[in-house]
Protein backbone atom coordinates (compact mmCIF):
# COMPACT_ATOMS: atom_id res chain seq x y z
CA UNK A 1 0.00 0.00 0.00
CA UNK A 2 1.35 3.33 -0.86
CA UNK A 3 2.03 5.38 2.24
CA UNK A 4 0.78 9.44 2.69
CA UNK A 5 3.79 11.75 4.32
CA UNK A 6 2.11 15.40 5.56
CA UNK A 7 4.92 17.47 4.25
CA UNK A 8 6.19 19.64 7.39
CA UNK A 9 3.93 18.57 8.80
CA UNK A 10 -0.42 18.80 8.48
CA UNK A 11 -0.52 22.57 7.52
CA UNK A 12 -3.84 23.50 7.52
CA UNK A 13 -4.43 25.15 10.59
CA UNK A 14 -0.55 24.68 12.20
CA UNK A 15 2.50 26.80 10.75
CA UNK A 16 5.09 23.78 8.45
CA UNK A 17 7.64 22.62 10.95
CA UNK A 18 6.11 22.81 14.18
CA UNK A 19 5.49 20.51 16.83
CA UNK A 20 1.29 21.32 16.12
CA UNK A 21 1.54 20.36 12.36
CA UNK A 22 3.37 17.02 13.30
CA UNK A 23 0.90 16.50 16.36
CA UNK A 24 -1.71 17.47 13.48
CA UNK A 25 -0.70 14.64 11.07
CA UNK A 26 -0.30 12.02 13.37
CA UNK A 27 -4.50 12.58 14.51
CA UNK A 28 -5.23 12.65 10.57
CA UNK A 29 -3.66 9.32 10.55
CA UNK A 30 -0.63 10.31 8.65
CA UNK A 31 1.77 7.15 7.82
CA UNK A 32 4.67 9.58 7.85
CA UNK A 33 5.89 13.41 8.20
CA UNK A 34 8.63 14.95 6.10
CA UNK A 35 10.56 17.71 7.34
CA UNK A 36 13.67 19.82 6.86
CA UNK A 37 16.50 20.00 9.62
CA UNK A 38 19.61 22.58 9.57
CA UNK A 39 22.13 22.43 12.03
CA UNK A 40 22.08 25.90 14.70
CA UNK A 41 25.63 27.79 15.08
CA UNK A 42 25.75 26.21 18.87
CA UNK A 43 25.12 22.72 17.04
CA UNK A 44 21.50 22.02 17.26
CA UNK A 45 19.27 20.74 14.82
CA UNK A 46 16.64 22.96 13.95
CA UNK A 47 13.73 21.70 12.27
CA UNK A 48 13.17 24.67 9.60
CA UNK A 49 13.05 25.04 5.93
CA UNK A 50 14.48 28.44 5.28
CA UNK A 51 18.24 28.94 5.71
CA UNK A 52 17.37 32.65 7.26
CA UNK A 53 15.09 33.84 9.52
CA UNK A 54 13.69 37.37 8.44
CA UNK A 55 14.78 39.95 11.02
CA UNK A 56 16.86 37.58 12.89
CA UNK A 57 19.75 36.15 11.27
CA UNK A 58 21.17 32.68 9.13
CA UNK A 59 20.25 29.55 11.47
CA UNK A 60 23.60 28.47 11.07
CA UNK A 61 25.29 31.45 13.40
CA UNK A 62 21.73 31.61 15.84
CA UNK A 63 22.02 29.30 19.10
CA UNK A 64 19.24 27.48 20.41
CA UNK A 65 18.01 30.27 22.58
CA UNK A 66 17.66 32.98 19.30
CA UNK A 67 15.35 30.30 17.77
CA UNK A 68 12.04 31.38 18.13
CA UNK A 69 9.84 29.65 20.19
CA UNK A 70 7.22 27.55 17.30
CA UNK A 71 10.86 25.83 16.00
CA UNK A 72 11.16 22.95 17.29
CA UNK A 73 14.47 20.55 17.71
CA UNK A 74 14.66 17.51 15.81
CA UNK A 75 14.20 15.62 19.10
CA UNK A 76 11.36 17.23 20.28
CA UNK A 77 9.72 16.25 16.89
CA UNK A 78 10.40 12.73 17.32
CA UNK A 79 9.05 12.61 20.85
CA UNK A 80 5.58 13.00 19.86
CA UNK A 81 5.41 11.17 16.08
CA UNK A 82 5.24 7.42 17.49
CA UNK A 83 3.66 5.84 15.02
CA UNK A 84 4.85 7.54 11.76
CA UNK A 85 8.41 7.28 9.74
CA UNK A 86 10.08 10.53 9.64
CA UNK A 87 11.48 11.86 6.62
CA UNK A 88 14.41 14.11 7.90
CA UNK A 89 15.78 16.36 4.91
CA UNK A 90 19.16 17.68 5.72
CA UNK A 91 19.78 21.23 4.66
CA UNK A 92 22.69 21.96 4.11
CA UNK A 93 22.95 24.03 0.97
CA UNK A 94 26.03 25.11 -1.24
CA UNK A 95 26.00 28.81 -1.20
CA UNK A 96 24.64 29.09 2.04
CA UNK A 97 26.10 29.31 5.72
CA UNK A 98 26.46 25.40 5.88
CA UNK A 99 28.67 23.41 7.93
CA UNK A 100 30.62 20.43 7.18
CA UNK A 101 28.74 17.86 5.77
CA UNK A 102 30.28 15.23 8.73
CA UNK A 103 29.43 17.46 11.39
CA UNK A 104 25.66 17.50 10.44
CA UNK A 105 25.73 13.88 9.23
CA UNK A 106 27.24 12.97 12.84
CA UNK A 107 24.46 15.30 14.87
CA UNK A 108 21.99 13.47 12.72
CA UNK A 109 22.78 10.18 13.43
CA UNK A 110 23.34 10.93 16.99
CA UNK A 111 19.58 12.23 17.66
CA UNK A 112 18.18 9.71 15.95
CA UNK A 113 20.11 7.26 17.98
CA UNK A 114 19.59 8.31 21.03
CA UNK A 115 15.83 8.92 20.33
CA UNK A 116 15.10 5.11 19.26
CA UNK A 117 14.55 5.90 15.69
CA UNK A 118 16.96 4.30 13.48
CA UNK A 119 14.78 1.97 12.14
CA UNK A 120 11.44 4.55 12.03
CA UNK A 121 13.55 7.41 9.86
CA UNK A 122 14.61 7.89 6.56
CA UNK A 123 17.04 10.47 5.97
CA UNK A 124 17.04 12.78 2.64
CA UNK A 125 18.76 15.42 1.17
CA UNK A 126 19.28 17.16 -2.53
CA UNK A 127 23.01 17.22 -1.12
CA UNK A 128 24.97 14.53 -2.13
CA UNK A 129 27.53 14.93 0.35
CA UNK A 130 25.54 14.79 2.90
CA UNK A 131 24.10 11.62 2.32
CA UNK A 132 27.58 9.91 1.86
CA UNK A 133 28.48 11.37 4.97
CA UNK A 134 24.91 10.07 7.20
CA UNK A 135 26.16 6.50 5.77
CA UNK A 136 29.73 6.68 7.55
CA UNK A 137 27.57 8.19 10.75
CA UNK A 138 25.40 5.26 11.09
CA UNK A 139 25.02 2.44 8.02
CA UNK A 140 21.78 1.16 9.92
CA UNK A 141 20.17 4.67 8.77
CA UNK A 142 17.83 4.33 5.06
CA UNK A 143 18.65 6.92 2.94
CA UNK A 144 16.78 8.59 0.04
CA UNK A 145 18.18 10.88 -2.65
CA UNK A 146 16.32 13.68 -3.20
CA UNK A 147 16.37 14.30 -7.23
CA UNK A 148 15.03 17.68 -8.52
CA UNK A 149 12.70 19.19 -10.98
CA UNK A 150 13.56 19.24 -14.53
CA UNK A 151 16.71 16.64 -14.35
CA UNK A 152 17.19 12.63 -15.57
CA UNK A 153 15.58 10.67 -12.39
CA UNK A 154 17.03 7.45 -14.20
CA UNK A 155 20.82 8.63 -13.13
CA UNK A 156 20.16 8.74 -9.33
CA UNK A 157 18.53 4.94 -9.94
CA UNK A 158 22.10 3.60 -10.38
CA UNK A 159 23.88 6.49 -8.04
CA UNK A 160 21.57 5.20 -5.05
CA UNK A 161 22.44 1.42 -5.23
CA UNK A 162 25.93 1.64 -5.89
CA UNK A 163 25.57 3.39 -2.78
CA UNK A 164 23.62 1.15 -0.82
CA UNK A 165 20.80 3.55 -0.36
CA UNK A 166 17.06 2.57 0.00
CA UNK A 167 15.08 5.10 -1.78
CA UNK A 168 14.90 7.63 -4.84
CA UNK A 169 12.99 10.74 -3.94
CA UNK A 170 11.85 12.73 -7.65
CA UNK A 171 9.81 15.78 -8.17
CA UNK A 172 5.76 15.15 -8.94
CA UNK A 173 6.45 15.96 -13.00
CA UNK A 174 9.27 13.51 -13.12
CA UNK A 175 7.40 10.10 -12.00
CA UNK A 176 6.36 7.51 -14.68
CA UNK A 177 5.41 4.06 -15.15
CA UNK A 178 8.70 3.29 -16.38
CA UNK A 179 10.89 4.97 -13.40
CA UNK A 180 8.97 2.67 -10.45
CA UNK A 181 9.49 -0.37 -12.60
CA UNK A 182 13.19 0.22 -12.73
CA UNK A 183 13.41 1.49 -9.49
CA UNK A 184 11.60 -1.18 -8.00
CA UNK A 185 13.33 -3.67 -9.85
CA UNK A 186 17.04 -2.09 -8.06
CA UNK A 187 14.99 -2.91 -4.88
CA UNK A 188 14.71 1.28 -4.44
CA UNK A 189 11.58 2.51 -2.74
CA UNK A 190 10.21 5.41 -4.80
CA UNK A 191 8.80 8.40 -2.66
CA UNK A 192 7.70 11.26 -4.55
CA UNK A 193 7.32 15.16 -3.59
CA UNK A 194 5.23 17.29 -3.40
CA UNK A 195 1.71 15.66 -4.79
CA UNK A 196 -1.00 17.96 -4.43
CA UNK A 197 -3.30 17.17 -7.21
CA UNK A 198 -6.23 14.62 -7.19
CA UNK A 199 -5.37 13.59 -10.21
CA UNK A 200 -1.50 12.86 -9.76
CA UNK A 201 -2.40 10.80 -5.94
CA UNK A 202 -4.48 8.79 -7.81
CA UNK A 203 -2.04 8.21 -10.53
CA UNK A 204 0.73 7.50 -8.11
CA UNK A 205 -1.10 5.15 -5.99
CA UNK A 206 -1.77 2.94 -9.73
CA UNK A 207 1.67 3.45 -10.27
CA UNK A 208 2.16 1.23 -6.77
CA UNK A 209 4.66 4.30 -5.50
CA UNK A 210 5.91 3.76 -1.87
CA UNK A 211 4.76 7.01 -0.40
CA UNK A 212 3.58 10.79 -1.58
CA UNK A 213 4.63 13.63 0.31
CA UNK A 214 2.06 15.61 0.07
CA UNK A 215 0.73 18.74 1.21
CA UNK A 216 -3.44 17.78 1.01
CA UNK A 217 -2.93 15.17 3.62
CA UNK A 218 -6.60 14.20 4.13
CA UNK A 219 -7.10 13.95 0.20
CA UNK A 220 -4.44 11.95 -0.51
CA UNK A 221 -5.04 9.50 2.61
CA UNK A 222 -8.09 9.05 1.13
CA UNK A 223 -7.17 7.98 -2.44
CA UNK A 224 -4.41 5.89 -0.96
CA UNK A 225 -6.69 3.68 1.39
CA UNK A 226 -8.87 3.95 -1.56
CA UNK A 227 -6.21 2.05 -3.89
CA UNK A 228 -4.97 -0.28 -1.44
């Protein structure tokens, strides 16, 4: 059965990110959450999608305490989403105050660890890096490879298993009959972002994808019980 992930969280009603959006999902009966984690200058991970926060300042040179108070920390998150996998994007972009990919990679790993998750997380990123460097953190952690719009999917097919990662992450536009067969037939799970549309959920599900993160969470839970 193709699972439903409430990207950042169930946002209808609850800011993205916050603990109330993730507490949302999980009462909509959400299989999953996705959301976005950036490592604070004093080595925290934030759970936020923006590299900047307006008036205050990069997240990568803010400490904990300059956060404001609806971010939460990745462990707070994963305190109250029993139930669910978590989909933790790593942000860490090129261009950006980053870190080193290692550094994040090991603060990842750690939190997970130490919050009983390794086996209830999948951790993604557009950053290729950073996934090489989350496998030399912890091997025991599934990783997906975020692919972007407007790009060959096919190339991360091979990229991913001569890797030993678990999934391929594309873009809505890029998903096709032929890219689940071949994925599925690497033994890649095939999780696509961000389906909003009635008519692409429905597709999807057909298509036997693994999970849609999607931002119409009750829609698409809907069409995916639906399918099953």
């Amino acid at each position: 059965m193709t699972a439903v992930f409430a990207h950042r969280g169930y946002t209808e009603g609850a800011v993205e990110n916050t603990l109330d959006a993730f507490a949302g999902a999980k009462r909509l009966g959400a299989d999953g959450v996705e959301l976005d984690v950036r490592l604070t200058g004093d080595g925290a991970l934030a759970v936020h999608h923006d590299a900047t926060l307006d008036g205050i300042g990069p997240i990568a040179q803010l400490g904990v305490p300059d956060l404001p108070a609806h971010i939460p920390l990745l462990a707070d998150v994963l305190s109250i989403c029993d139930g669910m996998v978590v989909n933790v994007e790593i942000k860490n972009d090129l261009g950006e105050t980053g870190h080193d990919d290692d550094v994040v990679a090991v603060e990842v790993a750690r939190v997970i660890e130490e919050a009983g998750w390794i086996d209830r997380v999948i951790v993604s990123s557009f950053g290729l890096a950073s996934l090489h460097a989350v496998g030399r953190a912890d091997s025991r952690l599934a990783i997906g490879v975020l692919w972007p719009p407007l790009s060959d999917v096919s190339l991360a097919l091979p990229l991913a298993r001569s890797a030993g990662w678990q999934a391929v992450h594309p873009f809505v536009t890029e998903v096709n009959a032929e890219l689940v067969g071949a994925a599925h037939e690497a033994g890649l799970a095939v999780n696509v972002w961000t389906v909003n549309a009635a008519h692409d959920l429905t597709a999807f599900v057909a298509l036997g994808v693994d999970a849609l993160i999607t931002d119409h969470l009750a829609e698409a839970i809907d069409i995916a019980r639906a399918g099953a």
